[in-house]
N, C-alpha and C. Protein backbone atom coordinates (compact mmCIF):
# COMPACT_ATOMS: atom_id res chain seq x y z
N UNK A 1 39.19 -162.94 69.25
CA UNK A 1 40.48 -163.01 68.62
C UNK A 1 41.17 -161.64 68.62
N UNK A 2 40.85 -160.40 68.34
CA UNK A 2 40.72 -159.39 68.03
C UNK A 2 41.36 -158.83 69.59
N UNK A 3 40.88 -159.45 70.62
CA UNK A 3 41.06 -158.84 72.04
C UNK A 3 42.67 -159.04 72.44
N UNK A 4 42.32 -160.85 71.84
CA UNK A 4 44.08 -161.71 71.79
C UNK A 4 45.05 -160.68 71.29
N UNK A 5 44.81 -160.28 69.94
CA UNK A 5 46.21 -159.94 69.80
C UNK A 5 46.24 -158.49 69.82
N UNK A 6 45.48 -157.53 70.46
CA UNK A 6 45.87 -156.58 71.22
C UNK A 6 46.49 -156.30 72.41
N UNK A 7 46.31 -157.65 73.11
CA UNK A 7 47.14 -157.98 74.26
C UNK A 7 48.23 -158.42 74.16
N UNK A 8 48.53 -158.84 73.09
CA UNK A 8 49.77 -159.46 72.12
C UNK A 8 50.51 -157.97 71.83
N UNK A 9 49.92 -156.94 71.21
CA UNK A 9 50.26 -155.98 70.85
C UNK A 9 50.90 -154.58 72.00
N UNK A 10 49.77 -154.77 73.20
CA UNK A 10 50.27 -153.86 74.05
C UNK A 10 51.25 -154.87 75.32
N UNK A 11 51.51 -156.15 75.17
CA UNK A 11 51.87 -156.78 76.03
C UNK A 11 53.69 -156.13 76.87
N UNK A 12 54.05 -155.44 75.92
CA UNK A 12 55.44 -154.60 76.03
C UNK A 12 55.00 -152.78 77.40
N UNK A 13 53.89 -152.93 77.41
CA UNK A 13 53.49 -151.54 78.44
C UNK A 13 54.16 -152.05 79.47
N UNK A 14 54.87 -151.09 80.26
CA UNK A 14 54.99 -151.57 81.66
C UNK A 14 54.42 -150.84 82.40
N UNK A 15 53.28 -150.36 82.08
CA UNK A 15 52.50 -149.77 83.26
C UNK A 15 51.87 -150.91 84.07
N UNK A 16 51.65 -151.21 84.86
CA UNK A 16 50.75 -152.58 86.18
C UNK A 16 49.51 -151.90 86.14
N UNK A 17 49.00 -150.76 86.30
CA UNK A 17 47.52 -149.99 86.34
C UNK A 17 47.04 -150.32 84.62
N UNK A 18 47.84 -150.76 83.64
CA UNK A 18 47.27 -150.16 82.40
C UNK A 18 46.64 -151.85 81.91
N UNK A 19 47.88 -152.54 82.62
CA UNK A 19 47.93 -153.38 82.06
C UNK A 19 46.57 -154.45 82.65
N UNK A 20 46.42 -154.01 83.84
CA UNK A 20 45.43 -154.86 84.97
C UNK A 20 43.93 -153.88 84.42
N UNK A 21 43.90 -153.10 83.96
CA UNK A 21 43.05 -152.55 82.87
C UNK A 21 42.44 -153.38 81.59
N UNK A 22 43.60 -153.66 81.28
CA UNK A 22 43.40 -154.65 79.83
C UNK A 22 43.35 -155.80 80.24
N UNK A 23 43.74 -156.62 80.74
CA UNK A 23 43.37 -157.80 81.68
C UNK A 23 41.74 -157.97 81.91
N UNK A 24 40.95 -156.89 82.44
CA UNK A 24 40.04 -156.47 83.07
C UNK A 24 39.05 -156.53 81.60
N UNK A 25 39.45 -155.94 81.08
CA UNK A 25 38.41 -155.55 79.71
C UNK A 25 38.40 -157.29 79.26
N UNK A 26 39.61 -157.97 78.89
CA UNK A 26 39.94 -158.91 78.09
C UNK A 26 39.05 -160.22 78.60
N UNK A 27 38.44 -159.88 80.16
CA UNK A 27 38.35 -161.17 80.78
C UNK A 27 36.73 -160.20 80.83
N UNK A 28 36.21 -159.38 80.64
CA UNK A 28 34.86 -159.08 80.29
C UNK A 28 34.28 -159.08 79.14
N UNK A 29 35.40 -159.24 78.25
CA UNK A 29 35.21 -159.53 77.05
C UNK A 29 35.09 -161.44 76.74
N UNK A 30 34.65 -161.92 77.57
CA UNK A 30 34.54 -163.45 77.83
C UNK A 30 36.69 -164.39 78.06
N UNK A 31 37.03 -163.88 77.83
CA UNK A 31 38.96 -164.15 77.73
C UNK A 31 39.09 -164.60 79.10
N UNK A 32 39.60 -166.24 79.48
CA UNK A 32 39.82 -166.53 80.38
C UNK A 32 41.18 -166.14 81.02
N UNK A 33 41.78 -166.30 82.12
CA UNK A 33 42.81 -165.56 82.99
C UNK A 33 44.06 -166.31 81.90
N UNK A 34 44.14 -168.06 81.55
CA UNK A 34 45.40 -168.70 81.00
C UNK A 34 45.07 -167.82 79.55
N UNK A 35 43.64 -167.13 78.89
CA UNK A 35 43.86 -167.11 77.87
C UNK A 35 44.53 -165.48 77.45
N UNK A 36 44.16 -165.21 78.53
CA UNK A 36 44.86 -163.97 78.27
C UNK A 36 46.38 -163.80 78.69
N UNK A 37 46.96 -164.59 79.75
CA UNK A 37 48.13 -164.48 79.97
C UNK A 37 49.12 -165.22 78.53
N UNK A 38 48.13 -165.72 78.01
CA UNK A 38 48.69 -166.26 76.81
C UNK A 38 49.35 -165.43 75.62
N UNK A 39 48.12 -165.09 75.66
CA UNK A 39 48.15 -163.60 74.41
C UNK A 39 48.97 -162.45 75.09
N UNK A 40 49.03 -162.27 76.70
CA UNK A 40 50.30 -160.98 76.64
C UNK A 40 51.96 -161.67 76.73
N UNK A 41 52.08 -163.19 76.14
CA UNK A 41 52.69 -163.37 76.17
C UNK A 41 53.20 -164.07 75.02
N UNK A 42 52.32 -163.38 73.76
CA UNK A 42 52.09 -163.10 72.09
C UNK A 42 52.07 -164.54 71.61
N UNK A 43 50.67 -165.62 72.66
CA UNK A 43 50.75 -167.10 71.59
C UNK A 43 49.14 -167.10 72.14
N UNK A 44 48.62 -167.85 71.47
CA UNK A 44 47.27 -168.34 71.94
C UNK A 44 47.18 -170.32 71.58
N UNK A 45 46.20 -170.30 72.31
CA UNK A 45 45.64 -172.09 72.11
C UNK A 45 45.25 -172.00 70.92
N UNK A 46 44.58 -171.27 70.15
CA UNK A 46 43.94 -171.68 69.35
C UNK A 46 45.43 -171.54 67.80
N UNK A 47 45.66 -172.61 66.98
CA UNK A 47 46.90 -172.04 65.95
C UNK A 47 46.61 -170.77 65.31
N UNK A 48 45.01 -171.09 64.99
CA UNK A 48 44.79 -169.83 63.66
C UNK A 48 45.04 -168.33 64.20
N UNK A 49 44.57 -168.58 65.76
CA UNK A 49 44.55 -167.18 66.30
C UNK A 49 45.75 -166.87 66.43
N UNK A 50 46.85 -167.61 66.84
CA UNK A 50 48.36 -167.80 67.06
C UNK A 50 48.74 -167.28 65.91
N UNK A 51 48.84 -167.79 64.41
CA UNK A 51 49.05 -167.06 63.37
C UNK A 51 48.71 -165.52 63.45
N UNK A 52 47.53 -165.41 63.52
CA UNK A 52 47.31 -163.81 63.33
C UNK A 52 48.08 -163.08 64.33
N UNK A 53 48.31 -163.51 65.90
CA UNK A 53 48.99 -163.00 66.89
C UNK A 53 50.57 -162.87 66.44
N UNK A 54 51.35 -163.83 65.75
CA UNK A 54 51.94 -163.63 65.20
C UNK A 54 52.26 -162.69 64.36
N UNK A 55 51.82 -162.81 62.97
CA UNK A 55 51.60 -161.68 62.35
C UNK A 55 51.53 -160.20 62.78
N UNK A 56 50.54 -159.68 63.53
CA UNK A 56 50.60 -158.73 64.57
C UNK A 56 52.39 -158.26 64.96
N UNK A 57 52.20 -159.17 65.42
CA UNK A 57 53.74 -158.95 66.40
C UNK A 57 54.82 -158.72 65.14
N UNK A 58 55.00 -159.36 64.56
CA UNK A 58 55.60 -158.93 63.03
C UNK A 58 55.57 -158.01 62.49
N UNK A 59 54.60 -157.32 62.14
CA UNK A 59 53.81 -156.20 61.37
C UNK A 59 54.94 -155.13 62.59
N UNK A 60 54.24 -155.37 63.86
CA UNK A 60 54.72 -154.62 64.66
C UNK A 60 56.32 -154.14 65.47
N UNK A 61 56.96 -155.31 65.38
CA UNK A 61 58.58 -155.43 64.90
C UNK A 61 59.17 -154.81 63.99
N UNK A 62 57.94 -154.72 62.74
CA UNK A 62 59.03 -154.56 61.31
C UNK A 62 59.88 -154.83 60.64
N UNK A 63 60.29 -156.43 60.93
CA UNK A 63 61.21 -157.45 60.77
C UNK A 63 60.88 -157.92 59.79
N UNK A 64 61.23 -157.75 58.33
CA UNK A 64 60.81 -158.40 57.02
C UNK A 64 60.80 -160.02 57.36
N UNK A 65 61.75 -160.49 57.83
CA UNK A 65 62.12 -162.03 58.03
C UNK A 65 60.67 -162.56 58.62
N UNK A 66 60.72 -161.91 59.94
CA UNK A 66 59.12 -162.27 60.80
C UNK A 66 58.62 -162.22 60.37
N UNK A 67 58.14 -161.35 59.19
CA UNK A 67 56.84 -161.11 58.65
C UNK A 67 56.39 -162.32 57.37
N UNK A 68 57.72 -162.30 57.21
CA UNK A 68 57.47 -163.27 55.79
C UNK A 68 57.02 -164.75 56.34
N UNK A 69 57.72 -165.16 57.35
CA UNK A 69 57.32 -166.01 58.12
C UNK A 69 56.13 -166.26 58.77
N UNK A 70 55.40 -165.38 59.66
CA UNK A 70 54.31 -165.15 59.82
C UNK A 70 53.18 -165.00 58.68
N UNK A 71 53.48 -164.82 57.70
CA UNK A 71 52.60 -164.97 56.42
C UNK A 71 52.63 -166.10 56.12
N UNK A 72 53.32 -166.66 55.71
CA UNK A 72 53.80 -168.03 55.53
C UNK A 72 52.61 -169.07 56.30
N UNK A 73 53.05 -168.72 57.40
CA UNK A 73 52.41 -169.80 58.60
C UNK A 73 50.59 -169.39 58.41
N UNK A 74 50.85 -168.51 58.65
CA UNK A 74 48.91 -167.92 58.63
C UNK A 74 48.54 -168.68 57.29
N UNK A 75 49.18 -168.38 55.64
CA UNK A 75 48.83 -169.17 54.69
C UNK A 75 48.72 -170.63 54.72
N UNK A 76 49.45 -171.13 55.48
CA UNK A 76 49.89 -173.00 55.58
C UNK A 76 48.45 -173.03 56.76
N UNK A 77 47.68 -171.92 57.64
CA UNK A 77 46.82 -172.66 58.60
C UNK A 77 45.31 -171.93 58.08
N UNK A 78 45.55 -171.66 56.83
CA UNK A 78 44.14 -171.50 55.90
C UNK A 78 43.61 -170.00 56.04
N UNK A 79 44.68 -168.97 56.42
CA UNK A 79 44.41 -168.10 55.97
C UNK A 79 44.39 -167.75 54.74
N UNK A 80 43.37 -167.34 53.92
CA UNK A 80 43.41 -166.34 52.30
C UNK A 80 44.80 -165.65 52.38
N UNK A 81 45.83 -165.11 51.27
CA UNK A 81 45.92 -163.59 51.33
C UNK A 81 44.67 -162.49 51.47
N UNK A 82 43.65 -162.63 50.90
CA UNK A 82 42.46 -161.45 51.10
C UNK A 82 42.77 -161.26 52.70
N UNK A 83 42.68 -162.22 53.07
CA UNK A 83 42.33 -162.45 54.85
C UNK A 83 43.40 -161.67 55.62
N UNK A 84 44.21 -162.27 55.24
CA UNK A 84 45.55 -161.58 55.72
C UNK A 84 46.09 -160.13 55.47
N UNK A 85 45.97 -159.70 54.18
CA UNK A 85 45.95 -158.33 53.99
C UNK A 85 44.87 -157.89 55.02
N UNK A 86 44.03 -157.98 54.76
CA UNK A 86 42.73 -157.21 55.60
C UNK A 86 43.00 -157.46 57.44
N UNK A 87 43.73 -158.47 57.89
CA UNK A 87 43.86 -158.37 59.35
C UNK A 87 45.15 -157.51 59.30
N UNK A 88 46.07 -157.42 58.36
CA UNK A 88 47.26 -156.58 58.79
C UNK A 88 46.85 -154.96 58.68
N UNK A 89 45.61 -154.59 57.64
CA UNK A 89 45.31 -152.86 57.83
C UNK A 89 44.96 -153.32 59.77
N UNK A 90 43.86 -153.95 60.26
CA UNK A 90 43.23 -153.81 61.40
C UNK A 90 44.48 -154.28 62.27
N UNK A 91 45.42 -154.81 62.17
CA UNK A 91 46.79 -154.33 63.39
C UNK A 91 47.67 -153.27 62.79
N UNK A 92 47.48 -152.91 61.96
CA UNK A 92 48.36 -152.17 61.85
C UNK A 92 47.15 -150.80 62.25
N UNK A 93 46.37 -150.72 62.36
CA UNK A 93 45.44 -149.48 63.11
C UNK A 93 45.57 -149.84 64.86
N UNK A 94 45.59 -150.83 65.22
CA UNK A 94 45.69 -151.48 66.27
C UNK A 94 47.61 -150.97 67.00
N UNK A 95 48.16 -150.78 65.91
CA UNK A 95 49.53 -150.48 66.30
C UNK A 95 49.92 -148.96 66.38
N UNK A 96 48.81 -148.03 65.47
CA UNK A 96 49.18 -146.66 65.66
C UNK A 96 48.04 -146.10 66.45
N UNK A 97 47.56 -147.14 67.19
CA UNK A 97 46.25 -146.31 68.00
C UNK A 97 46.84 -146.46 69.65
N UNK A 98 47.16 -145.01 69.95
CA UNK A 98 47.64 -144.90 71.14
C UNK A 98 46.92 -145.84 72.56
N UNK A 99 47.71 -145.79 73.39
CA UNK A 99 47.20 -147.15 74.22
C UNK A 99 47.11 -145.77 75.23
N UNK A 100 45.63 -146.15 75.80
CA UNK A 100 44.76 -145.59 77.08
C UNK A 100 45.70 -145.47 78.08
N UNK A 101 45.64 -144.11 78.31
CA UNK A 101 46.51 -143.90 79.72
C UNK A 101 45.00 -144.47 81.04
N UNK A 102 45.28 -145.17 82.05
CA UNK A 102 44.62 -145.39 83.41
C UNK A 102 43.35 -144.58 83.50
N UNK A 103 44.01 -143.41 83.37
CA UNK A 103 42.83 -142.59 84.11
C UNK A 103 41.78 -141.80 83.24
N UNK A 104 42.45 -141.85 81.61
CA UNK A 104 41.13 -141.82 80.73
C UNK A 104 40.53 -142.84 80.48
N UNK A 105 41.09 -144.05 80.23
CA UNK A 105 39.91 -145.61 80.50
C UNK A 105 39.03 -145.59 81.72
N UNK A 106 39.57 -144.89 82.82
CA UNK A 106 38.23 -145.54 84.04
C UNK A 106 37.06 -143.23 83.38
N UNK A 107 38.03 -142.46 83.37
CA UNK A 107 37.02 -141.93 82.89
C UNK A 107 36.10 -141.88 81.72
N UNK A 108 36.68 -142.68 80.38
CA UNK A 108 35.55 -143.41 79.62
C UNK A 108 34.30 -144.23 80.22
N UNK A 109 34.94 -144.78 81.38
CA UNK A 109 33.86 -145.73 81.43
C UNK A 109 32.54 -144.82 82.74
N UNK A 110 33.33 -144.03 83.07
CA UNK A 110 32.23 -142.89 84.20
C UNK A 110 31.40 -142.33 82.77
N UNK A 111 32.45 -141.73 81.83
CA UNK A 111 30.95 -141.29 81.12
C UNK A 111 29.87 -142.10 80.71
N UNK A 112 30.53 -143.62 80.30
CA UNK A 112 29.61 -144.20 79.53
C UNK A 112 28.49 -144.64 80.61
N UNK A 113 28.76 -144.63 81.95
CA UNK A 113 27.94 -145.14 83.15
C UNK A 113 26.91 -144.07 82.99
N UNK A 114 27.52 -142.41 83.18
CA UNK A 114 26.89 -141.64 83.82
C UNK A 114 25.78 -141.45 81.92
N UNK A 115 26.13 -142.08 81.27
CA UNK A 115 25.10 -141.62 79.75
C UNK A 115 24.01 -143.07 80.19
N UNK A 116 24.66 -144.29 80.53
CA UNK A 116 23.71 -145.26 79.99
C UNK A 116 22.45 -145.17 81.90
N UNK A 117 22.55 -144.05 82.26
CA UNK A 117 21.67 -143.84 83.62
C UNK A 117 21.15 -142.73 83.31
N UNK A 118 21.54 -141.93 81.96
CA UNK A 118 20.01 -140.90 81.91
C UNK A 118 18.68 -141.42 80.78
């Protein structure tokens, strides 16, 4: 879920290298090809996840209206408030956490290669 609406979240990059990056992670992260084109296109199959993707995107707008709405809906599909407060700190960390330029994601992943081979 968590993968969903980060793809929801960075779905506005127009980088093609960054984005075929996150694609890449999303679909190793078990995320099929419709399910991710879903989520960069801020909805999912599943409602509940759709709510939170929502929300997200709200939070991230800053559109009181959206947001109230998106609360709304997440409450009517059995989200808690507890629940909901607590997924909006984790997008809203999700929203001020800079998005991976290309070429430090593939060099994250050389280090993590070149650590998990000694």
């Amino acid at each position: 879920m968590l993968q969903q609406v980060e793809l929801a979240l960075r779905s506005d990059c127009r980088c093609a290298i960054t984005l075929d990056e996150m694609r890449s992670e999303a679909s190793a992260a078990g995320l099929t090809g419709v399910e991710i084109e879903a989520a960069l296109a801020q909805r999912s199959f599943d409602v509940r996840t759709s709510a939170l993707v929502s929300l997200a995107c709200a939070i991230k707008s800053d559109n009181a209206a959206a947001l109230k709405n998106a609360r709304q809906q997440a409450t009517a599909l059995g989200w808690s408030d507890r629940e909901i407060a607590s997924f909006a700190r984790i997008a809203k960390g999700m929203i001020d956490a800079p998005t991976l330029r290309p070429s430090a994601v593939a060099s994250n992943r050389e280090n993590r290669n070149f650590a998990a081979q000694q």
